[in-house]
PDB file of N, CA and C in Angstrom:
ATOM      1  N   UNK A   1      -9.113   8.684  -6.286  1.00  0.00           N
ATOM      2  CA  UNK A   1      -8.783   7.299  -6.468  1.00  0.00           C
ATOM      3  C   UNK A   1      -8.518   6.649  -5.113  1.00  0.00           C
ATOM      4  N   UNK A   2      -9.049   5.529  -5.096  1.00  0.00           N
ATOM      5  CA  UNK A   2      -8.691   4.577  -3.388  1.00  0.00           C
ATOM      6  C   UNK A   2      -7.972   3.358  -4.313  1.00  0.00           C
ATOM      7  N   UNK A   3      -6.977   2.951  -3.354  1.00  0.00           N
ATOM      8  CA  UNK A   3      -6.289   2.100  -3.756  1.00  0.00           C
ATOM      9  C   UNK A   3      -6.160   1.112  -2.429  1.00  0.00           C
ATOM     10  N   UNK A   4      -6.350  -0.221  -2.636  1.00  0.00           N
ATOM     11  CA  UNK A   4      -6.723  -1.288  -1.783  1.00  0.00           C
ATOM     12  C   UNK A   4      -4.951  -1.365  -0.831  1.00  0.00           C
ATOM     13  N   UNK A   5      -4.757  -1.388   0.568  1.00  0.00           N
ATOM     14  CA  UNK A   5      -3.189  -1.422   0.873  1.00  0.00           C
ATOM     15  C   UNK A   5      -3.476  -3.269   2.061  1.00  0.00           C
ATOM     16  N   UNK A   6      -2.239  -3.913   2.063  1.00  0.00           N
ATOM     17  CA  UNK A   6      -1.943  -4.825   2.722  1.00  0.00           C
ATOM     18  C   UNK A   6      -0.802  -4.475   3.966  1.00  0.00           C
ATOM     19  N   UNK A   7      -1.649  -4.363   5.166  1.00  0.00           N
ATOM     20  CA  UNK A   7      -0.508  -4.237   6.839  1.00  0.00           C
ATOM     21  C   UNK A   7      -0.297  -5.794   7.104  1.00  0.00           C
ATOM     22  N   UNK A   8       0.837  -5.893   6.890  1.00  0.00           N
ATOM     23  CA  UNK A   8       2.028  -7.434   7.521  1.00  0.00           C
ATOM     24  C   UNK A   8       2.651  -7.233   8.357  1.00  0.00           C
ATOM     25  N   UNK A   9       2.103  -8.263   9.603  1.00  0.00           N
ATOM     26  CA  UNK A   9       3.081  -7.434  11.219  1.00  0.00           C
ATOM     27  C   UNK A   9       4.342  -8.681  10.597  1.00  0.00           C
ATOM     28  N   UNK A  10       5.614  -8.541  10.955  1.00  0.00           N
ATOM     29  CA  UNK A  10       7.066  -9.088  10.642  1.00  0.00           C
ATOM     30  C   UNK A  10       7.015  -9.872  11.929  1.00  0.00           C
ATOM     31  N   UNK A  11       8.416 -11.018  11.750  1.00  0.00           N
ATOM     32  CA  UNK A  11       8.348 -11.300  13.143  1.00  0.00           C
ATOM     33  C   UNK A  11       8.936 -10.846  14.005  1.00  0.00           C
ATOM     34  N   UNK A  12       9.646  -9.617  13.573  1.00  0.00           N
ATOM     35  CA  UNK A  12      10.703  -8.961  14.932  1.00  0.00           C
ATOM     36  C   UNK A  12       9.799  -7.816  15.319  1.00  0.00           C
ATOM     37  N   UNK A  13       8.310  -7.735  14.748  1.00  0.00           N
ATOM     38  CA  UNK A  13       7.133  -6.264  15.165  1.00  0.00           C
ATOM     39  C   UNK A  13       6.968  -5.579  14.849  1.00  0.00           C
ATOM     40  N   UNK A  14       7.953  -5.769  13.685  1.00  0.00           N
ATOM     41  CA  UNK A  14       7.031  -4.188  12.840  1.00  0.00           C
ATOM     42  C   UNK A  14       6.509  -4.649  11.755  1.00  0.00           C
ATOM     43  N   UNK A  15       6.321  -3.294  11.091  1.00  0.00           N
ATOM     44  CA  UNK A  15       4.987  -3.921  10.019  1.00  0.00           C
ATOM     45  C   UNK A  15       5.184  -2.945   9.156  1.00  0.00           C
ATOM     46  N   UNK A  16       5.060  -3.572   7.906  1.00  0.00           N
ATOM     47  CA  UNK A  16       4.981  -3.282   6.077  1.00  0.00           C
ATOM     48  C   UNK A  16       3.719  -3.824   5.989  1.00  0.00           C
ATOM     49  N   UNK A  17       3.721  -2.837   4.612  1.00  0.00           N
ATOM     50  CA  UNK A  17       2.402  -2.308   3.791  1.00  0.00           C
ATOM     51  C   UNK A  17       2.898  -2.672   2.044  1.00  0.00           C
ATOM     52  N   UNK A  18       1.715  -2.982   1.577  1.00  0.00           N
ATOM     53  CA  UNK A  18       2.031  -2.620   0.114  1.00  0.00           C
ATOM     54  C   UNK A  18       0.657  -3.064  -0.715  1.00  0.00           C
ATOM     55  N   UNK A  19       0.839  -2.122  -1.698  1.00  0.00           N
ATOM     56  CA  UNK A  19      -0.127  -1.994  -2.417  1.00  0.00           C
ATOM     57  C   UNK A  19      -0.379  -3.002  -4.154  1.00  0.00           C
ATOM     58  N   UNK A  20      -0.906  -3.900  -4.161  1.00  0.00           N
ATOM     59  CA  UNK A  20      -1.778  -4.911  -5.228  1.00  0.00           C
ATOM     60  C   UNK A  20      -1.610  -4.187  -6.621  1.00  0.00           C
ATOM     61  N   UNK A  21      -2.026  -3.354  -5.921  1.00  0.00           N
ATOM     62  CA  UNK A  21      -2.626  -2.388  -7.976  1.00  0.00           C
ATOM     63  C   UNK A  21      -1.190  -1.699  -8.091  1.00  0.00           C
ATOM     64  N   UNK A  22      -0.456  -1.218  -7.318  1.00  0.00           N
ATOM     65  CA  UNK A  22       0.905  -0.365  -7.341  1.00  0.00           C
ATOM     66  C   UNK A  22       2.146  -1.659  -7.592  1.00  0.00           C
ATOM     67  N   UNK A  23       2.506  -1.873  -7.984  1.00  0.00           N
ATOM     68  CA  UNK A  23       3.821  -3.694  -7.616  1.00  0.00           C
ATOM     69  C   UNK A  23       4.962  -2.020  -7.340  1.00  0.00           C
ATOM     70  N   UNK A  24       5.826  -2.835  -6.125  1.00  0.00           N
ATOM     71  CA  UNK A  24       6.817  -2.285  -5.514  1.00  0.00           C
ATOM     72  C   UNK A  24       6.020  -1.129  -4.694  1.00  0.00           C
ATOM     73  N   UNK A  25       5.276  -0.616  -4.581  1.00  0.00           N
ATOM     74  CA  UNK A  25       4.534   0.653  -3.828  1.00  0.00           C
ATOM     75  C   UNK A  25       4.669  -0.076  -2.356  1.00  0.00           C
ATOM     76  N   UNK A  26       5.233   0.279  -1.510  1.00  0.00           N
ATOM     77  CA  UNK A  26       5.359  -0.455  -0.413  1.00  0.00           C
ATOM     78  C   UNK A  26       6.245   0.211   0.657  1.00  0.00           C
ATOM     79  N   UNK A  27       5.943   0.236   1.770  1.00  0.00           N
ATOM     80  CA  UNK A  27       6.064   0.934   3.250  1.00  0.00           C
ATOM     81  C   UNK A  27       6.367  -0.009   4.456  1.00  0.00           C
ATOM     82  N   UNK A  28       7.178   0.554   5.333  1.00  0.00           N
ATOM     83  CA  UNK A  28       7.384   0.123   6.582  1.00  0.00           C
ATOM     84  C   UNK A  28       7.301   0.737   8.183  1.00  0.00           C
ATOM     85  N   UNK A  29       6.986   0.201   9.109  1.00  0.00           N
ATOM     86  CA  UNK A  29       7.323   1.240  10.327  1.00  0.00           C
ATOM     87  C   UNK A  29       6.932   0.336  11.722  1.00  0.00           C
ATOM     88  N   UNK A  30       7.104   1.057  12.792  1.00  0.00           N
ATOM     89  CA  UNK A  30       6.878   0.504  13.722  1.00  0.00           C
ATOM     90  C   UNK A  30       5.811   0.254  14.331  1.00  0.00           C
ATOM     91  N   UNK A  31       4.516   0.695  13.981  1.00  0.00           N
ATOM     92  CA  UNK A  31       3.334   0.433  14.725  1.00  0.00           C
ATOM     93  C   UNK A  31       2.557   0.434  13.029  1.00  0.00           C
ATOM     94  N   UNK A  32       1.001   0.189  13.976  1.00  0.00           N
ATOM     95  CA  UNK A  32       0.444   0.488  12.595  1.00  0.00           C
ATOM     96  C   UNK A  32      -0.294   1.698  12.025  1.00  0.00           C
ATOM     97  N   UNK A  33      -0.103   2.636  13.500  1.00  0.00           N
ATOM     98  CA  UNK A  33      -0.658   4.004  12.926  1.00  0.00           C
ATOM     99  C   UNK A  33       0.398   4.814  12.173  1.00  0.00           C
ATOM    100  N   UNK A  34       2.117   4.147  11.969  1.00  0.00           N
ATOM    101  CA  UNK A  34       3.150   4.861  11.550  1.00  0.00           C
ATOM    102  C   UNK A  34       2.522   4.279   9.562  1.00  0.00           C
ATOM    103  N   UNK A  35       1.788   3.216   9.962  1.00  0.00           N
ATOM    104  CA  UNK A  35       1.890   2.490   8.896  1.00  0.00           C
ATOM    105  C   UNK A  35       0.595   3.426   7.710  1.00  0.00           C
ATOM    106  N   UNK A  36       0.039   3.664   8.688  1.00  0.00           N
ATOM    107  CA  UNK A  36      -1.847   4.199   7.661  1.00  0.00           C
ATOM    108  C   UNK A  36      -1.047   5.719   7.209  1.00  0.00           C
ATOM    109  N   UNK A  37      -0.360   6.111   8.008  1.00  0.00           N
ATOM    110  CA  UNK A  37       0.083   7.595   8.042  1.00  0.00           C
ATOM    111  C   UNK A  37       1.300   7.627   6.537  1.00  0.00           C
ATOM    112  N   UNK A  38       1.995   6.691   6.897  1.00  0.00           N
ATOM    113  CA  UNK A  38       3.473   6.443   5.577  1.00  0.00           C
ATOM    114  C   UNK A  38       2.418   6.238   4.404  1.00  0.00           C
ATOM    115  N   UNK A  39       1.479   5.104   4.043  1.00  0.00           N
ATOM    116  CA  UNK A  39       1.532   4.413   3.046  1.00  0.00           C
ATOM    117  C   UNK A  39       0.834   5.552   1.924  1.00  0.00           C
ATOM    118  N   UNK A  40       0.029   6.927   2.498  1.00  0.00           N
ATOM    119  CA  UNK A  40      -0.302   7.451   1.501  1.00  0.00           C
ATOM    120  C   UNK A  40       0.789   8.481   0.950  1.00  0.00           C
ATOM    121  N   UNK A  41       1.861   8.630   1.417  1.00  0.00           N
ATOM    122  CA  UNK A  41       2.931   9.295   0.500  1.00  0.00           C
ATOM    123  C   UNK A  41       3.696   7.950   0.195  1.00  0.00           C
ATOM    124  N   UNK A  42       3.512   6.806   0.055  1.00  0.00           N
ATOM    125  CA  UNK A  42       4.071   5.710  -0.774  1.00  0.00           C
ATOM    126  C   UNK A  42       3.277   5.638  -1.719  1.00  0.00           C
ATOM    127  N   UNK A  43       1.747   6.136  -1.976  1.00  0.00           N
ATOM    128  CA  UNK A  43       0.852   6.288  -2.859  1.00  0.00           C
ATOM    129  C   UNK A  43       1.270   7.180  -3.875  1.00  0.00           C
ATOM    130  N   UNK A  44       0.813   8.340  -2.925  1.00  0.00           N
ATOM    131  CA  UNK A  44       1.320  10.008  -3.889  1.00  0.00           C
ATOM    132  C   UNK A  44       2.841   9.698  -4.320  1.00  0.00           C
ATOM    133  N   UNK A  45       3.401   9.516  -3.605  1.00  0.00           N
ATOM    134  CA  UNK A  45       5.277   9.165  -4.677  1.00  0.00           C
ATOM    135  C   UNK A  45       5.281   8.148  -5.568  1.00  0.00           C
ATOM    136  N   UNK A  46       4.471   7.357  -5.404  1.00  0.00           N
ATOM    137  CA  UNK A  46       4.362   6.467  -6.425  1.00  0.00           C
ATOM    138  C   UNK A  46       3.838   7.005  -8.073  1.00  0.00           C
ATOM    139  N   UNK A  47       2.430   7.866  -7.577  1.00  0.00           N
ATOM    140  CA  UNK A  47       2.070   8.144  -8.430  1.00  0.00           C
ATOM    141  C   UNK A  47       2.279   9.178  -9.425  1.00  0.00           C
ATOM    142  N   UNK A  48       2.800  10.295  -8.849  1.00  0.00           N
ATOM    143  CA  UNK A  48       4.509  11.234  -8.714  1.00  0.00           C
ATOM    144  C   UNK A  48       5.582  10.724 -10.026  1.00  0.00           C
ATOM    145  N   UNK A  49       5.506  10.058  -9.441  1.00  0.00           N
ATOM    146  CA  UNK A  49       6.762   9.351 -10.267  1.00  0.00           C
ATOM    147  C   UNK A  49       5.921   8.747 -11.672  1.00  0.00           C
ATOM    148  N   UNK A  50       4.700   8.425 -11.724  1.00  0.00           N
ATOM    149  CA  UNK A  50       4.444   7.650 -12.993  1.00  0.00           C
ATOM    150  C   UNK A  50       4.014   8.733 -14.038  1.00  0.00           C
ATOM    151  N   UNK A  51       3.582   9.766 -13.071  1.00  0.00           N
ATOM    152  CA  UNK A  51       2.955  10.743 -14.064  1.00  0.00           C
ATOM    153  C   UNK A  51       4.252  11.581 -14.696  1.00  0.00           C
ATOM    154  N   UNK A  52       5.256  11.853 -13.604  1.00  0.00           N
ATOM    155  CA  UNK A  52       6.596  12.238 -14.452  1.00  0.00           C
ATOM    156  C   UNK A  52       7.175  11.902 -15.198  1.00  0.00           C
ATOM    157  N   UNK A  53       7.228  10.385 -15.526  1.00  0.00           N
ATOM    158  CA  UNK A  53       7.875   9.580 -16.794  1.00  0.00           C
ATOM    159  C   UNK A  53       6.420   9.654 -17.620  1.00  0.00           C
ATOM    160  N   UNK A  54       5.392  10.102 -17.343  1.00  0.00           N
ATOM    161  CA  UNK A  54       4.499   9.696 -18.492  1.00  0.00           C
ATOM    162  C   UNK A  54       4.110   8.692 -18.372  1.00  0.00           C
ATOM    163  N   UNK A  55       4.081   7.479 -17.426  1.00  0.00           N
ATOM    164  CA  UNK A  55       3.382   6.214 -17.656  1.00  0.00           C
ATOM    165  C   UNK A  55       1.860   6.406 -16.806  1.00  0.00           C
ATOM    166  N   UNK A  56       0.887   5.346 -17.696  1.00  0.00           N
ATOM    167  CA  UNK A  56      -0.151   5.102 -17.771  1.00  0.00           C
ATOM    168  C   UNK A  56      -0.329   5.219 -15.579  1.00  0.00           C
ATOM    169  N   UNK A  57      -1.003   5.584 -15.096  1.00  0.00           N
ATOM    170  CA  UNK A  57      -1.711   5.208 -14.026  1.00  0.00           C
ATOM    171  C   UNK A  57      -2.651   4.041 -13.758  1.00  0.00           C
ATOM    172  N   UNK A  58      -2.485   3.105 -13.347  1.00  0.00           N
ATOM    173  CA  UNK A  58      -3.157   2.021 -13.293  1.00  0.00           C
ATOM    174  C   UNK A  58      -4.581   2.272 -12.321  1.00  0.00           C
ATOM    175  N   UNK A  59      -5.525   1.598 -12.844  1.00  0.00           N
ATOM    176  CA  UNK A  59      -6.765   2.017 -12.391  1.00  0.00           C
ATOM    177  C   UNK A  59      -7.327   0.931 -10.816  1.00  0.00           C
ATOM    178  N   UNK A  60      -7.522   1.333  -9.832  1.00  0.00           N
ATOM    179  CA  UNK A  60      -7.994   1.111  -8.861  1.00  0.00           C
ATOM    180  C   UNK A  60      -8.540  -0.777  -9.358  1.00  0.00           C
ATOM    181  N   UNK A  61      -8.188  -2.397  -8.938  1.00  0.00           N
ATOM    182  CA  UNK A  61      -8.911  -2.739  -8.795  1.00  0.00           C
ATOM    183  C   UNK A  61      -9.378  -4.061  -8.172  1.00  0.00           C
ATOM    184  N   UNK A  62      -8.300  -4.029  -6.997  1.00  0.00           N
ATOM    185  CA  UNK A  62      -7.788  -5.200  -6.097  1.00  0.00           C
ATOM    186  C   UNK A  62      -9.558  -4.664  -5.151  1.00  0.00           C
ATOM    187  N   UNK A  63     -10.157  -5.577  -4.478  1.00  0.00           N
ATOM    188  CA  UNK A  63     -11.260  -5.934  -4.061  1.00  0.00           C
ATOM    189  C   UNK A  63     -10.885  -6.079  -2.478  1.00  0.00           C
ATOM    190  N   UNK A  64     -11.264  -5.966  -1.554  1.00  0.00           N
ATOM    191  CA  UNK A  64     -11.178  -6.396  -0.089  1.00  0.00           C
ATOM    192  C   UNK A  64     -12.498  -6.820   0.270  1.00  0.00           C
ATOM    193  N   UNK A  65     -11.833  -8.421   0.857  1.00  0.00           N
ATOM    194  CA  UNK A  65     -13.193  -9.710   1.356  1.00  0.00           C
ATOM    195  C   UNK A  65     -12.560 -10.136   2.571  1.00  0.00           C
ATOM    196  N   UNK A  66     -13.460 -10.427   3.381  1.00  0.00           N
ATOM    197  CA  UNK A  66     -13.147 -11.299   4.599  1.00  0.00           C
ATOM    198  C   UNK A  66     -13.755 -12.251   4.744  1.00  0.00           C
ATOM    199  N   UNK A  67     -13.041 -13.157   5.249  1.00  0.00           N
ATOM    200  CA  UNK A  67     -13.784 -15.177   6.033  1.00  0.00           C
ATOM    201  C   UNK A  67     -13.819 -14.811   7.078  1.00  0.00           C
ATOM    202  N   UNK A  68     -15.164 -15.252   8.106  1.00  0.00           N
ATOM    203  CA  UNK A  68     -14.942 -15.722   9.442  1.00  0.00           C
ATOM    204  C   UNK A  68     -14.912 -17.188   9.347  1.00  0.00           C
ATOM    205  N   UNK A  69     -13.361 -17.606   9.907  1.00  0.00           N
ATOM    206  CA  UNK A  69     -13.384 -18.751  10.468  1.00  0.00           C
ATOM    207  C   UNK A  69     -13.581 -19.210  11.780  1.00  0.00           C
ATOM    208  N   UNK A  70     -14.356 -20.665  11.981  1.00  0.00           N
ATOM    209  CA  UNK A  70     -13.857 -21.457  12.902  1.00  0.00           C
ATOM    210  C   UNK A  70     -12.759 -21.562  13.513  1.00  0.00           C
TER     211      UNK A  70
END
């Protein structure tokens, strides 16, 4: 399963992550290679956790597009 993630630099420099298809699945750190490295055990614990209570796994299906602007 791939799951689509969002990097937000803050304004004091660091930067959170979080995931569309996951609500609350979400990571923080100081650069953004702390960030690619965290967010897939914010994945796996996420998903950890849903399969332990038994809830449904939600299926992959947030899209990634880009604009070039002017």
């Amino acid at each position: 399963m791939k799951f689509v993630y969002i990097i937000e630099k803050a304004d004091d420099g660091s930067y959170s992550a979080y995931v569309p298809d996951l609500p609350g699945c979400t990571t923080c750190a100081d650069t953004v290679d702390e960030i690619r490295r965290s967010i897939k055990d914010a994945v796996d614990s996420y998903l950890d956790s849903l399969r332990e209570h038994q809830e449904p796994i939600p299926t992959p299906s947030s899209v990634v597009e880009t604009v070039e602007a002017a």
